[in-house]
C-alpha atoms as a PDB file:
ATOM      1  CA  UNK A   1     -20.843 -23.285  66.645  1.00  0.00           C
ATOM      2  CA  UNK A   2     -21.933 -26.718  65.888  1.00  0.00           C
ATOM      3  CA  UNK A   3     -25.169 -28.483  64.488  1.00  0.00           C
ATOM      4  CA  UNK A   4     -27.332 -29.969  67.035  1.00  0.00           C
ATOM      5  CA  UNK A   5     -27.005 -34.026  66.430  1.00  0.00           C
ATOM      6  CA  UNK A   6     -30.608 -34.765  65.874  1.00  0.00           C
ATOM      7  CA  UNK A   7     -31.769 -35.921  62.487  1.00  0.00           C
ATOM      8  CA  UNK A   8     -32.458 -33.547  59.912  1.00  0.00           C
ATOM      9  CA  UNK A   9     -36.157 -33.131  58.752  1.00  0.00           C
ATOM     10  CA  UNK A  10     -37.708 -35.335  56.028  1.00  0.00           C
ATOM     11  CA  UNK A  11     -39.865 -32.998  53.336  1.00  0.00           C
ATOM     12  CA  UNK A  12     -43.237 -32.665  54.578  1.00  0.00           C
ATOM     13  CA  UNK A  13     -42.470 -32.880  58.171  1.00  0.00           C
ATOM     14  CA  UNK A  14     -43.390 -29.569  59.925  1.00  0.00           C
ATOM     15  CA  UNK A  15     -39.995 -29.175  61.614  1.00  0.00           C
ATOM     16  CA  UNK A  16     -38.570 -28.085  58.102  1.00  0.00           C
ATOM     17  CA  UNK A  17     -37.901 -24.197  57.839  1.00  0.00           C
ATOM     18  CA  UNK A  18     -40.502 -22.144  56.833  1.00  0.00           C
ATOM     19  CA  UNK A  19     -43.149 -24.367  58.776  1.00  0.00           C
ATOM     20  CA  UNK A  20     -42.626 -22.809  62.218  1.00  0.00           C
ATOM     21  CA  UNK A  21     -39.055 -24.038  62.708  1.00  0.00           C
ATOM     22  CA  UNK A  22     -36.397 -21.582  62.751  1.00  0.00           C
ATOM     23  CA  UNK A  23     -32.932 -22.826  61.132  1.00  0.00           C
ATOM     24  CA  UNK A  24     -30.037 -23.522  63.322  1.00  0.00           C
ATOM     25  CA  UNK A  25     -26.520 -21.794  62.798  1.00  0.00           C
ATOM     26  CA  UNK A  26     -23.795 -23.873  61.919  1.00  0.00           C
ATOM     27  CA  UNK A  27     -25.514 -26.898  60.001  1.00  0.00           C
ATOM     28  CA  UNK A  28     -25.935 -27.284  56.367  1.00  0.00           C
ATOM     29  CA  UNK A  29     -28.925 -26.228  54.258  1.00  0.00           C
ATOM     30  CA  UNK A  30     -29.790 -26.230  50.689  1.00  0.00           C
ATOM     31  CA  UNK A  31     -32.229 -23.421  48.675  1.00  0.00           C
ATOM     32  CA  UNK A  32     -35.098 -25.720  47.035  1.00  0.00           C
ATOM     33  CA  UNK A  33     -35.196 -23.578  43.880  1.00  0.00           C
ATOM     34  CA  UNK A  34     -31.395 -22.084  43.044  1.00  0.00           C
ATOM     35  CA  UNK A  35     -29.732 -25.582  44.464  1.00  0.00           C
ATOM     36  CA  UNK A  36     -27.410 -23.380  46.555  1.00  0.00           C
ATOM     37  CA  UNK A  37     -25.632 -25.321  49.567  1.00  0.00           C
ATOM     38  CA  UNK A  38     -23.954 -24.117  52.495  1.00  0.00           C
ATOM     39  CA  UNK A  39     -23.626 -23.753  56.146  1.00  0.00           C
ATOM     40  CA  UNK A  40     -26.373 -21.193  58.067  1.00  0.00           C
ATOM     41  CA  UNK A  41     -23.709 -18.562  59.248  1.00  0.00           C
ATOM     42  CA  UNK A  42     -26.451 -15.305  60.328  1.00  0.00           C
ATOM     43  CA  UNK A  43     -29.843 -15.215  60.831  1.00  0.00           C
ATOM     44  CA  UNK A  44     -32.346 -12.171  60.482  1.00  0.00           C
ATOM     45  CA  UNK A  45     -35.265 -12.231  62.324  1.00  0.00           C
ATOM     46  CA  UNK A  46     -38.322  -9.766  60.894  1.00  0.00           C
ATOM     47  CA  UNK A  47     -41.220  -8.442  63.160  1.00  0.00           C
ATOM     48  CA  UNK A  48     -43.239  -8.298  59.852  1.00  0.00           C
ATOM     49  CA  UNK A  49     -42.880 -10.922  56.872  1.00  0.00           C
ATOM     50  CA  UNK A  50     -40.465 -13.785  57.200  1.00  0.00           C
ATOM     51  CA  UNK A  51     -37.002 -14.826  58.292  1.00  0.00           C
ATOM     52  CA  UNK A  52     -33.656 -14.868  56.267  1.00  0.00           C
ATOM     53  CA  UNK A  53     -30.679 -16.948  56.634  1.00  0.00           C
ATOM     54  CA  UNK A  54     -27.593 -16.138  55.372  1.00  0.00           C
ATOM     55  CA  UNK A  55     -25.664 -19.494  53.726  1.00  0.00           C
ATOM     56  CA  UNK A  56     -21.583 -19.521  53.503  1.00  0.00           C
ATOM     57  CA  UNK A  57     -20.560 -21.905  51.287  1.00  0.00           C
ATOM     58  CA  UNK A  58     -17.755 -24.418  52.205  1.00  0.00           C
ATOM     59  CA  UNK A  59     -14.287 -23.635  50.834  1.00  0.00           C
ATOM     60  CA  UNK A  60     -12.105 -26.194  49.916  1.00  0.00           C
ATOM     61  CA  UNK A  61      -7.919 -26.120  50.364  1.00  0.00           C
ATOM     62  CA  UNK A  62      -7.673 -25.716  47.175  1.00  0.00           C
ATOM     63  CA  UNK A  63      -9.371 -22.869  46.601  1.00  0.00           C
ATOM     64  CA  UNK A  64      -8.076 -21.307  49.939  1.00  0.00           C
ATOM     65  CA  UNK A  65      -4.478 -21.587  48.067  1.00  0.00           C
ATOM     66  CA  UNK A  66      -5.166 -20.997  44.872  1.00  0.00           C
ATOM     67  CA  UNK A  67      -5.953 -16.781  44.374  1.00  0.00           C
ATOM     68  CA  UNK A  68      -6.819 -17.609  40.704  1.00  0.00           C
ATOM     69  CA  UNK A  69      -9.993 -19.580  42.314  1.00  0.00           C
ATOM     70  CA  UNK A  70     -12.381 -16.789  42.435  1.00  0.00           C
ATOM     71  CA  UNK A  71     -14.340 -17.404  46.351  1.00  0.00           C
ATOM     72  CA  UNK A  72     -18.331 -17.802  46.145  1.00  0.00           C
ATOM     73  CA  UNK A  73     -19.976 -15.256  47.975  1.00  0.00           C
ATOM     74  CA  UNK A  74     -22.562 -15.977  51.276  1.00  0.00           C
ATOM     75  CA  UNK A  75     -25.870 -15.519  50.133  1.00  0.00           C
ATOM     76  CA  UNK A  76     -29.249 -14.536  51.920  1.00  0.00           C
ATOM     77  CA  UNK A  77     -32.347 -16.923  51.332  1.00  0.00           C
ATOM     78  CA  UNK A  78     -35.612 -16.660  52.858  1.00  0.00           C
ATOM     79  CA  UNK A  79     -36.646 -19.765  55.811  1.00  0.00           C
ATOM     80  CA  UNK A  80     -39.343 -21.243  53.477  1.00  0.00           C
ATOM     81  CA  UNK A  81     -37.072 -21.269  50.063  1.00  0.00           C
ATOM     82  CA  UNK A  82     -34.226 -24.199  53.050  1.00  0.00           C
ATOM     83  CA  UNK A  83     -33.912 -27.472  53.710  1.00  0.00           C
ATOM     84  CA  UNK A  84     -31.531 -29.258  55.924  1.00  0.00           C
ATOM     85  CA  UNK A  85     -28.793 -31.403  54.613  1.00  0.00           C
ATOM     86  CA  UNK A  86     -27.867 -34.610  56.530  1.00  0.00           C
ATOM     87  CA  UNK A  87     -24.926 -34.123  58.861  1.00  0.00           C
ATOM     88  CA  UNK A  88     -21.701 -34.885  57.147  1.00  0.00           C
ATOM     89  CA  UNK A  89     -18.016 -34.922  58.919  1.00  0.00           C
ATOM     90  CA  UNK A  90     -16.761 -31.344  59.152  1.00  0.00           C
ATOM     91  CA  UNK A  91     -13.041 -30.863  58.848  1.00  0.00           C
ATOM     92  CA  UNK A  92     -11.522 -27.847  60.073  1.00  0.00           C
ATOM     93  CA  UNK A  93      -7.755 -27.127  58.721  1.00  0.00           C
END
């Protein structure tokens, strides 16, 4: 799945999650308060109360390799809490 190529939202504009925009699975988005960044993997969609997206953080070789490197968890954060990173070249080994 890939990120759509338009530009990510500026803060304040009402395309950023939480203000009627839904994220989009497979680009990158950061959590506003913990600093967490990674790529929108799932989505849960309540009837009541607001939307989650789940955030995978990238892996890199090294830590692929390396079984010492202890692997970071996805993590579940609510719409409102995101914002979209900037596209940035994805490589895929």
């Amino acid at each position: 799945m890939r990120c759509s190529q338009h530009a990510p939202p500026t803060p304040g504009d009402d395309t950023i999650a939480g203000k009627g925009a839904l994220t989009e699975l497979g680009c990158s988005y950061v959590d506003l308060i913990t600093g967490f960044r990674g790529i929108a993997t799932a989505k849960a969609i309540h009837i009541e109360g607001r939307s989650q997206t789940q955030l995978t953080p990238r892996s890199t070789p090294k830590s692929r390799l390396d079984e010492s490197t202890p692997s970071v968890p996805a993590e579940w954060f609510e719409d409102g809490r995101l914002a979209r990173l900037p596209m940035g070249k994805i490589t895929i080994i």
